[in-house]
Protein backbone atom coordinates (compact mmCIF):
# COMPACT_ATOMS: atom_id res chain seq x y z
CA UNK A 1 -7.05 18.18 31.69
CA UNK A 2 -8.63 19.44 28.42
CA UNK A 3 -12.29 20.66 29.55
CA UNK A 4 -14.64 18.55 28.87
CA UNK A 5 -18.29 19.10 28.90
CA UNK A 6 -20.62 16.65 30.24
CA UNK A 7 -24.13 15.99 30.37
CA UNK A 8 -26.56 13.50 32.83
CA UNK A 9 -29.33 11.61 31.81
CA UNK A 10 -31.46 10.01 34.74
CA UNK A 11 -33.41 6.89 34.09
CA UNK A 12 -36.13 4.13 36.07
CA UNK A 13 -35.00 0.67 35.45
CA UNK A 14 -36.93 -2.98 35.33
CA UNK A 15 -37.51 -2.32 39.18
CA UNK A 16 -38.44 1.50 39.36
CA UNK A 17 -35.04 2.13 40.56
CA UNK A 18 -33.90 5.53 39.63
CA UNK A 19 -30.33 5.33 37.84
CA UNK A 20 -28.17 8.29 36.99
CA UNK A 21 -25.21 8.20 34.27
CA UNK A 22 -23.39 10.97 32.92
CA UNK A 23 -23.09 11.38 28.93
CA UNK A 24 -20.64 13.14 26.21
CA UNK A 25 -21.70 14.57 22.78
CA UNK A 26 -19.09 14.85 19.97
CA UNK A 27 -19.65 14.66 16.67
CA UNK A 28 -17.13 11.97 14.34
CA UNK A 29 -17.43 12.27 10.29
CA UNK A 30 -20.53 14.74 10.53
CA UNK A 31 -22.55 11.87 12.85
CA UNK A 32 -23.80 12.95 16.19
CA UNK A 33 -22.67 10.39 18.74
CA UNK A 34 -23.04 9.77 22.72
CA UNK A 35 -20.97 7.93 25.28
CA UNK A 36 -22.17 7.15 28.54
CA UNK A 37 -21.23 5.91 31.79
CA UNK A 38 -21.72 6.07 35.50
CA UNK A 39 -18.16 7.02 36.44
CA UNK A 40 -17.92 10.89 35.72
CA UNK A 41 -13.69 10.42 35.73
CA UNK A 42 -13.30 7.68 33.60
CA UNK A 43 -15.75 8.96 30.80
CA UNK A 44 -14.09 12.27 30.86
CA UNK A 45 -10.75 10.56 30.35
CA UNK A 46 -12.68 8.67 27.35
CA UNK A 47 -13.56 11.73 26.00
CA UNK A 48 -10.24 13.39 25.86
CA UNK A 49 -9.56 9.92 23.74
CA UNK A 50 -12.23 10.60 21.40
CA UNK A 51 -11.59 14.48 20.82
CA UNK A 52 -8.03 13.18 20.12
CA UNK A 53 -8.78 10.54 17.88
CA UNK A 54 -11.65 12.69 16.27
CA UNK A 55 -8.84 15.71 16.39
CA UNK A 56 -11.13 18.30 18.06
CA UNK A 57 -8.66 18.82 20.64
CA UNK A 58 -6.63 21.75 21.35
CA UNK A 59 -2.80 20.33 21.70
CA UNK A 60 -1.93 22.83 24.08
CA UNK A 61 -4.81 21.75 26.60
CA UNK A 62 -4.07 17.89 26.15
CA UNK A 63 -3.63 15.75 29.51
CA UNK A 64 -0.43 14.01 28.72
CA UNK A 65 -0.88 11.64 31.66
CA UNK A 66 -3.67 10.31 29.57
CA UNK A 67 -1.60 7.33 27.68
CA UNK A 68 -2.14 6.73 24.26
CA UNK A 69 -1.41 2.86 23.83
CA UNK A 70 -0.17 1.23 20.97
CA UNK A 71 -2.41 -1.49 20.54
CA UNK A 72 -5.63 1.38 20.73
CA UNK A 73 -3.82 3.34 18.37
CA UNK A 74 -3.48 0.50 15.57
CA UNK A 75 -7.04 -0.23 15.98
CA UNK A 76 -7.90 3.26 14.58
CA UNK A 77 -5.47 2.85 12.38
CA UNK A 78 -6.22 -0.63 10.85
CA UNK A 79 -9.61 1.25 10.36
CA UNK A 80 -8.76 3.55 8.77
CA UNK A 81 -6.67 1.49 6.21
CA UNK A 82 -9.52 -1.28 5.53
CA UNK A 83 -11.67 2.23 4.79
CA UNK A 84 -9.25 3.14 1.89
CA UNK A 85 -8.86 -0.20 0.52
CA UNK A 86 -9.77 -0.08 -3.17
CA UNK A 87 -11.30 3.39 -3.25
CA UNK A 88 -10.60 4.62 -6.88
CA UNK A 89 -9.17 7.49 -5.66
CA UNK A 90 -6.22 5.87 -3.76
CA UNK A 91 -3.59 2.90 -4.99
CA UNK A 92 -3.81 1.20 -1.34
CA UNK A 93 -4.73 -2.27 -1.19
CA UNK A 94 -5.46 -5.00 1.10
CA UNK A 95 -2.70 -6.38 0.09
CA UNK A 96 -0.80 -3.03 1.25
CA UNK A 97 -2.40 -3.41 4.73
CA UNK A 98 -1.11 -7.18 5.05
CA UNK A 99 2.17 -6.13 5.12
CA UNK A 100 1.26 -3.35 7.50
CA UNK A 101 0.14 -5.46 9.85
CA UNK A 102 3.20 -7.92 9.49
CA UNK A 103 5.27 -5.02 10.40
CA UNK A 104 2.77 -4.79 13.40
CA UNK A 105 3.75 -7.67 14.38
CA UNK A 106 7.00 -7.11 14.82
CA UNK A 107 6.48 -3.64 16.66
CA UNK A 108 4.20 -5.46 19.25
CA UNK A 109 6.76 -8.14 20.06
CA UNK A 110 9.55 -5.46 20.77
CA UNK A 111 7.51 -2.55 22.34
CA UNK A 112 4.74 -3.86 24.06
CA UNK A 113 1.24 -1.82 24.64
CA UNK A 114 3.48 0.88 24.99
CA UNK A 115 2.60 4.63 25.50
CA UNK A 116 3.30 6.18 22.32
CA UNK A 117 3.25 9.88 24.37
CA UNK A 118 6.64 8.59 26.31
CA UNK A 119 8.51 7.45 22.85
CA UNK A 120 11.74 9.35 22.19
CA UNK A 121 14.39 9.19 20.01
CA UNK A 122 16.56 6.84 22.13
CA UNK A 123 13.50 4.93 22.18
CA UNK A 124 12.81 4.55 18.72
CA UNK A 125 16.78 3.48 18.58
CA UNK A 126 16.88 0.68 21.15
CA UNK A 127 13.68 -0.13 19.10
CA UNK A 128 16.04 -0.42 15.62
CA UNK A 129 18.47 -2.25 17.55
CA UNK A 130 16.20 -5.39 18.47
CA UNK A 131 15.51 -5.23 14.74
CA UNK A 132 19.09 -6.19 14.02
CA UNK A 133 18.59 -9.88 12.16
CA UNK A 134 15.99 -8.08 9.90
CA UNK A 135 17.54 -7.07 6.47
CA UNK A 136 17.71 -2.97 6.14
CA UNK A 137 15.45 -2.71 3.70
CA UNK A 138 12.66 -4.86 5.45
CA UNK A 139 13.63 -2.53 8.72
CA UNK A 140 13.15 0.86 7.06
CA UNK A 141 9.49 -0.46 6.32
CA UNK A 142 9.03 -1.85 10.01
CA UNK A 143 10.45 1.77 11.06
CA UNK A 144 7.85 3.77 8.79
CA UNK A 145 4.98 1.66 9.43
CA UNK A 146 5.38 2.64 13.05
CA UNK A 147 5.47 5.97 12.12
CA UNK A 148 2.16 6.19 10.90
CA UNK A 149 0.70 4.16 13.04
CA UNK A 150 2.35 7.16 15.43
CA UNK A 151 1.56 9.70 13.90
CA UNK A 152 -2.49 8.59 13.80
CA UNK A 153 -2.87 9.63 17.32
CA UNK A 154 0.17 11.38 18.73
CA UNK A 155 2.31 13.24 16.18
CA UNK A 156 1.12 16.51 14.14
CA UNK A 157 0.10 18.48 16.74
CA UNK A 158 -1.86 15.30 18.09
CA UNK A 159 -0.28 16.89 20.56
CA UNK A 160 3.31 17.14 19.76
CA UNK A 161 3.73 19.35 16.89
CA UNK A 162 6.17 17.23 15.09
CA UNK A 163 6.82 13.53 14.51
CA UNK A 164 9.40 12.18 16.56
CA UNK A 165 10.16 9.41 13.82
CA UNK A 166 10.84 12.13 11.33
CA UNK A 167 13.11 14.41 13.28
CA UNK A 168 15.75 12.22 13.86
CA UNK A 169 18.50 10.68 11.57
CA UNK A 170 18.30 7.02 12.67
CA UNK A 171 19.60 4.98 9.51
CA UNK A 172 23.25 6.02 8.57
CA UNK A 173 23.67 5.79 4.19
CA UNK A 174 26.40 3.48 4.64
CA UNK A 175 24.35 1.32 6.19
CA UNK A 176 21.77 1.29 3.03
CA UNK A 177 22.72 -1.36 0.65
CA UNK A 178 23.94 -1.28 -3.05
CA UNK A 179 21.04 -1.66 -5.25
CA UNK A 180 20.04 -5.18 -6.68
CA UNK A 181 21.83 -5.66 -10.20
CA UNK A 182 19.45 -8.18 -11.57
CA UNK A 183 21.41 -10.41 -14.22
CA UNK A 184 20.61 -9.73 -18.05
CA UNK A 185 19.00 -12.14 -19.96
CA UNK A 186 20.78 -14.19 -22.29
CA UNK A 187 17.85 -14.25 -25.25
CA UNK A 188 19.89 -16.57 -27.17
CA UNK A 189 19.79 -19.24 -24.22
CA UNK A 190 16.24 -18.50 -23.27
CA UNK A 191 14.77 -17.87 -25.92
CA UNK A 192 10.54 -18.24 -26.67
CA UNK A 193 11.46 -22.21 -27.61
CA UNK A 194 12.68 -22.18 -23.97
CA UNK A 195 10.29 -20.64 -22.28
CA UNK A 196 7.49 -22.67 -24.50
CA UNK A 197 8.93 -26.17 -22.59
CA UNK A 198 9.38 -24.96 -19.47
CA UNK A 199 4.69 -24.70 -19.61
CA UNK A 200 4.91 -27.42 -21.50
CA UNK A 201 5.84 -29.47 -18.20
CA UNK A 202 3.65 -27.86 -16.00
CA UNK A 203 0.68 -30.62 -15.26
CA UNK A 204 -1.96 -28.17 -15.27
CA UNK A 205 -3.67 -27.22 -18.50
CA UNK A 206 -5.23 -23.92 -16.53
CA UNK A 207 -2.02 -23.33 -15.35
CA UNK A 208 -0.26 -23.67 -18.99
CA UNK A 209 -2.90 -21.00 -20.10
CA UNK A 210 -2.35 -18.82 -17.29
CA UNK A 211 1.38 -18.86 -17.97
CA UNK A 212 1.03 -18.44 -21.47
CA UNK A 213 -0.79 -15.06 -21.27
CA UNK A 214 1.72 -13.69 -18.79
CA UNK A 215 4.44 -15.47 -21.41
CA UNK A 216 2.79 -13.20 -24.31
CA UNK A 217 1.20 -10.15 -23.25
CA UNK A 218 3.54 -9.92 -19.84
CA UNK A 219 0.22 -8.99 -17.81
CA UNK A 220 0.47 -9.48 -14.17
CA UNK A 221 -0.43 -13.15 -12.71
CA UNK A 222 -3.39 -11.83 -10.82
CA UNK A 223 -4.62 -10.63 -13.78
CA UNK A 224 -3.86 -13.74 -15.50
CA UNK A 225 -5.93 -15.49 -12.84
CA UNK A 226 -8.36 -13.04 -12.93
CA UNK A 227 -9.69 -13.70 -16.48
CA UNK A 228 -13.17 -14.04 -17.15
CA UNK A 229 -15.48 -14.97 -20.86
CA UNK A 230 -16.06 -11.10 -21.33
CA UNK A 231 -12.74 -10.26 -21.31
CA UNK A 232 -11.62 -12.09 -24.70
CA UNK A 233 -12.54 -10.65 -27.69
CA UNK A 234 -11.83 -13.72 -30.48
CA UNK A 235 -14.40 -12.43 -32.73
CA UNK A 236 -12.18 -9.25 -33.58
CA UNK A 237 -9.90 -9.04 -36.17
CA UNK A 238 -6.88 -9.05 -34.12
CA UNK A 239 -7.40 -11.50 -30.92
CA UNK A 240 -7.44 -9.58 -27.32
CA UNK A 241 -7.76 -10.40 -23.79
CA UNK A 242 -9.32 -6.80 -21.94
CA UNK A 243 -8.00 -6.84 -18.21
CA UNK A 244 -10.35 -5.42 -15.84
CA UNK A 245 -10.36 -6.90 -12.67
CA UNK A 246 -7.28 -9.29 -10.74
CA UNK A 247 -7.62 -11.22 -7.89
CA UNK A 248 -5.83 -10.25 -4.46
CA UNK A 249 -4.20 -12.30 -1.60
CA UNK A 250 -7.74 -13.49 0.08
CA UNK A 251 -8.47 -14.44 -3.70
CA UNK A 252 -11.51 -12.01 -4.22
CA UNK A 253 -12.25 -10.83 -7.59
CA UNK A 254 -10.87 -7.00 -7.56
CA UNK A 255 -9.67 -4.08 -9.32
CA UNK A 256 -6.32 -3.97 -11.08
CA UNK A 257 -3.42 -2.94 -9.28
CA UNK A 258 -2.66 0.57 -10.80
CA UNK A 259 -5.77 2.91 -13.10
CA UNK A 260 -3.77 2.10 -15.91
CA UNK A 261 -4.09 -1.59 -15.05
CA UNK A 262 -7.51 -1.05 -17.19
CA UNK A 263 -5.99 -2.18 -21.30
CA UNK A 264 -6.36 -4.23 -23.85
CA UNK A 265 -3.96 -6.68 -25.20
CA UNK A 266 -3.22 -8.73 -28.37
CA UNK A 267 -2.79 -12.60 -27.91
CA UNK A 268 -1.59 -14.91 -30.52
CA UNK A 269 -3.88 -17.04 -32.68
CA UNK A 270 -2.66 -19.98 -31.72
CA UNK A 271 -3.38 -18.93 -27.72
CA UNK A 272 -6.75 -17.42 -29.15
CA UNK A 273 -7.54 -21.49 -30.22
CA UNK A 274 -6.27 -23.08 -27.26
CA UNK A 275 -8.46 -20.34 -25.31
CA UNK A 276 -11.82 -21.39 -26.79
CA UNK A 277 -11.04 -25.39 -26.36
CA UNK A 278 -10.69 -24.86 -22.94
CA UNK A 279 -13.47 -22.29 -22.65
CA UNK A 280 -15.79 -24.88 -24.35
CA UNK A 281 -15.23 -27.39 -21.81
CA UNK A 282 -16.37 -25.12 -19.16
CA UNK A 283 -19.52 -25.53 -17.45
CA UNK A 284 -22.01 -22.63 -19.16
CA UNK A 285 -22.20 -21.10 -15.95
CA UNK A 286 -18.53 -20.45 -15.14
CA UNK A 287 -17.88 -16.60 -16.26
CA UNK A 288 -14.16 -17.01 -14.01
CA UNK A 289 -12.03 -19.12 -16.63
CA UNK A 290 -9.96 -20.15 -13.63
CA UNK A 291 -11.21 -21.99 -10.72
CA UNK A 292 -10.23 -25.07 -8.77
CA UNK A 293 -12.94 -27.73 -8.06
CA UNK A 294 -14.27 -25.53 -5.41
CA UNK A 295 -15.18 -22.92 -7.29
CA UNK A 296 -11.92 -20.60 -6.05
CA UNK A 297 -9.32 -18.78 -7.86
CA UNK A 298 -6.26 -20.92 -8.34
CA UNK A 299 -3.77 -20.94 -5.41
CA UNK A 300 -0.65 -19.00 -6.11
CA UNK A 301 1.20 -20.67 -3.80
CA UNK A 302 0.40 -23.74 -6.12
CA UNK A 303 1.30 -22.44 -9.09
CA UNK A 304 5.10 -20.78 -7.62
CA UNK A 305 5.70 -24.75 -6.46
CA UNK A 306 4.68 -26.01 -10.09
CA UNK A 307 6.99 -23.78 -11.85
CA UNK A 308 9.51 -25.04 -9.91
CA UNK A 309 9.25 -28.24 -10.16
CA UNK A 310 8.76 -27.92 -14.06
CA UNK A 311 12.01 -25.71 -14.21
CA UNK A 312 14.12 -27.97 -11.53
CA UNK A 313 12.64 -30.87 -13.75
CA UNK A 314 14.92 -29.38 -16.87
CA UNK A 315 17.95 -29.12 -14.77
CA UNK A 316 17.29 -25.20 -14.86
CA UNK A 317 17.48 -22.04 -12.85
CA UNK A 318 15.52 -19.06 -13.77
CA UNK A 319 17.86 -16.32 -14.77
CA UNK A 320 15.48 -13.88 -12.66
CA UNK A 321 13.87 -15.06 -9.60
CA UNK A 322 10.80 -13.34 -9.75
CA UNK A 323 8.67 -16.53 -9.36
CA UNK A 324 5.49 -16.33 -11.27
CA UNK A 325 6.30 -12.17 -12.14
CA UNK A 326 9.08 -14.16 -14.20
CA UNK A 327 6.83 -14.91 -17.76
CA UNK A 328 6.05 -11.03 -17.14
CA UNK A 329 9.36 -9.75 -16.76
CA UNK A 330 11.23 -12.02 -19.61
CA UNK A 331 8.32 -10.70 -22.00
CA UNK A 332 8.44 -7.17 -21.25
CA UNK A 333 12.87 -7.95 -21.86
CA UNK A 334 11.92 -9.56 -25.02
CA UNK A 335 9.94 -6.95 -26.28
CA UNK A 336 12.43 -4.69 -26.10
CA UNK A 337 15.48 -6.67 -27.13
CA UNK A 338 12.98 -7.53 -30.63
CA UNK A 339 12.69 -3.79 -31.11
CA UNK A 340 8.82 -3.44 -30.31
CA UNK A 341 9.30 -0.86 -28.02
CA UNK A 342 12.07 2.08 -27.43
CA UNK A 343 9.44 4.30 -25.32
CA UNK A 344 9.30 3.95 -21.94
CA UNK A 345 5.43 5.37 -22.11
CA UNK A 346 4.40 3.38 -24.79
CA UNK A 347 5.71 0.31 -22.75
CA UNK A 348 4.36 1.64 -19.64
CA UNK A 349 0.87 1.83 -21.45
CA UNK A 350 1.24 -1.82 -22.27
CA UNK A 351 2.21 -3.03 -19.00
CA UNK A 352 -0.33 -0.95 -16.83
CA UNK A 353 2.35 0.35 -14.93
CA UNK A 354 2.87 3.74 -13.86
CA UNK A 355 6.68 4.12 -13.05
CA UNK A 356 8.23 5.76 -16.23
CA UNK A 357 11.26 5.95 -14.47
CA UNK A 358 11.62 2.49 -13.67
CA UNK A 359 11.01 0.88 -16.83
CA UNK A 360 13.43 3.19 -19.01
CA UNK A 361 16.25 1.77 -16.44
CA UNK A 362 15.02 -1.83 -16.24
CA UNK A 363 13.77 -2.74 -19.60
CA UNK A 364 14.11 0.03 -22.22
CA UNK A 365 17.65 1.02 -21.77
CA UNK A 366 18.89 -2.57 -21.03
CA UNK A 367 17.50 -4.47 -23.88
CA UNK A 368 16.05 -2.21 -26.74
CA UNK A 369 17.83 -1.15 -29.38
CA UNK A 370 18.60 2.60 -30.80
CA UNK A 371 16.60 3.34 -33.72
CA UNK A 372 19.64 4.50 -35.17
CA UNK A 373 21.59 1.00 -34.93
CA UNK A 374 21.58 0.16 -38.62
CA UNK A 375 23.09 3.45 -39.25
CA UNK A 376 25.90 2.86 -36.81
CA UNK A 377 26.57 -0.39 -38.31
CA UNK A 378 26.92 0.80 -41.60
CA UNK A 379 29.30 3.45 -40.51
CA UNK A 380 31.61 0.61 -38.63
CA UNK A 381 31.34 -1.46 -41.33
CA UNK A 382 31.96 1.52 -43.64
CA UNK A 383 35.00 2.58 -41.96
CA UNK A 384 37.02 -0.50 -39.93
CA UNK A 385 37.67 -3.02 -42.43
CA UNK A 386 40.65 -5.40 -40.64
CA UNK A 387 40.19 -7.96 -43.75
């Protein structure tokens, strides 16, 4: 046992009894704070808890037979999640936690409140085993959620000096599969015309407009939903609609996704006048353009089922299934495949997106053209006539 140092504190109660419990002192975050309790062995075994938690513990002096249960352990760490939730100085989300704690989910159903000091790597493979129905990809985020949740109270010297999840080799590569090969869009099937009466049969006149701005300025649907009277700009020479906030899974109004979520972006005259009809018809008061009858952000749910219909409805099938992301991703295709972009940074700028990487391989080098294409047409036609 660590050594832990104890005070008393003596006390009359209601009756002029004279009470006795003994306290501990620690400090968490720079705040002075006190436990008490009557029972000197459980509050020392409390203690060595909170010097672990608060990691003010040596390793070496650590009680091991003091367990460190699972369920405790994703308490602190749900905490410390909801803490870091939409600080600017982080990209985790609420939305980031909700899948966390889907993964929790499944840990607790295999493991138990199990003592995360006794976990070894045979444990952590049995573990991977009952995971077998899950797809690999889905497992390998189960696998590393649990290892943060471990390595909150137990791993890094808290007390082992390493993380057990992270010494072993527990996914073999063959076992990792191929990469998704989305299919490349056929522009001269679905083509703006297309795409124009597939939100023409959507019932909703809020959800045409939301559509339409993903459809034009490929912005992401929460930002779509997100839109508010200060963020279009008609009076300006060229049309824009500023995103600064979006709206997250418990719809509540927040920042965008990435920092570079934070742009401007041109909208079509025609969507410009279709804007302000609808605008005018809103009650003076609304500043959200988009809100059902109760005064919420649209359902997304909702809108996924009425693009489906509206698409099933034209005997269709979406040539990526990226539900609602869909107007977003065929824009950002079509963009490229007209020529308007050819850098992956100016694109990224556009999009608010921060992966470089990912949108040279996805967008820029699938559909844009080389600058140099009319020159290497006039040298084939220059030099292979078959005539």
């Amino acid at each position: 046992m660590n050594k832990i140092k104890l005070g008393t504190r003596t006390w009359l109660n209601a009756k002029g009894k004279k009470l006795k419990a003994f306290t501990f002192t620690y400090k968490d975050q720079g705040k002075k704070k006190v436990i008490q309790s009557p029972n000197k062995k459980w509050l020392e075994q409390e203690a060595e808890r909170t010097l672990l938690r608060t990691g003010n513990i040596n390793p070496k002096n650590i009680d091991l037979s003091i367990s460190v249960n699972l369920e405790y352990v994703w308490d602190i760490y749900k905490k410390k999640c909801l803490a870091r939730a939409y600080e600017p100085t982080t990209r985790f989300s609420k939305t980031t936690f909700k899948e966390y704690s889907e993964h929790y989910k499944h840990i607790l159903k295999h493991c138990g409140n199990v003592d995360l000091t006794k976990i070894d790597a045979t444990y952590i493979a049995n573990f991977l085993d009952k995971l077998a129905e899950q797809k690999h990809e889905y497992k390998t985020k189960i696998f590393h959620t649990f290892s943060r949740i471990y390595d909150t109270q137990v791993g890094h010297n808290k007390p082992f000096s390493s993380n057990i999840f992270k010494t072993g080799s527990f996914f073999d590569k063959e076992d990792k599969p191929q990469p998704k090969q989305h299919c490349k869009i056929n522009f001269e099937e679905w083509n703006f015309d297309r795409i124009k009466t597939i939100i023409s049969k959507i019932p909703s006149k809020p959800y045409q407009l939301m559509f339409k701005l993903m459809a034009e300025t490929s912005c992401r649907p929460s930002e779509a939903r997100a839109a508010q009277r200060k963020n279009f700009h008609f009076k300006r020479n060229i049309p824009v609609f500023e995103i600064t906030n979006s709206v997250d899974f418990e719809k509540n109004l927040v920042p965008p996704k990435t920092k570079a979520g934070y742009r401007e972006l041109e909208i079509s005259v025609s969507l410009k006048d279709q804007l302000i009809d609808y605008i005018n018809n809103l009650p003076k008061d609304q500043e959200c353009l988009f809100l059902n009858a109760r005064g919420k952000f649209y359902d997304l749910k909702n809108m996924i089922t009425c693009l489906d219909k509206a698409v099933e409805s034209l005997n269709l099938k979406l040539p990526v299934d990226r539900k609602t992301y869909f107007f977003r991703h065929w824009n950002v295709s079509y963009w490229c495949y007209q020529g308007k972009y050819t850098n992956p940074f100016d694109l990224a700028t556009h999009m608010g997106d921060l992966d470089l990487k990912f949108i040279n391989t996805n967008y820029i080098k699938k559909y844009a053209t080389s600058k140099d294409s009319v020159k290497y047409s006039d040298h084939q036609t220059n030099n292979y006539n078959w005539n």
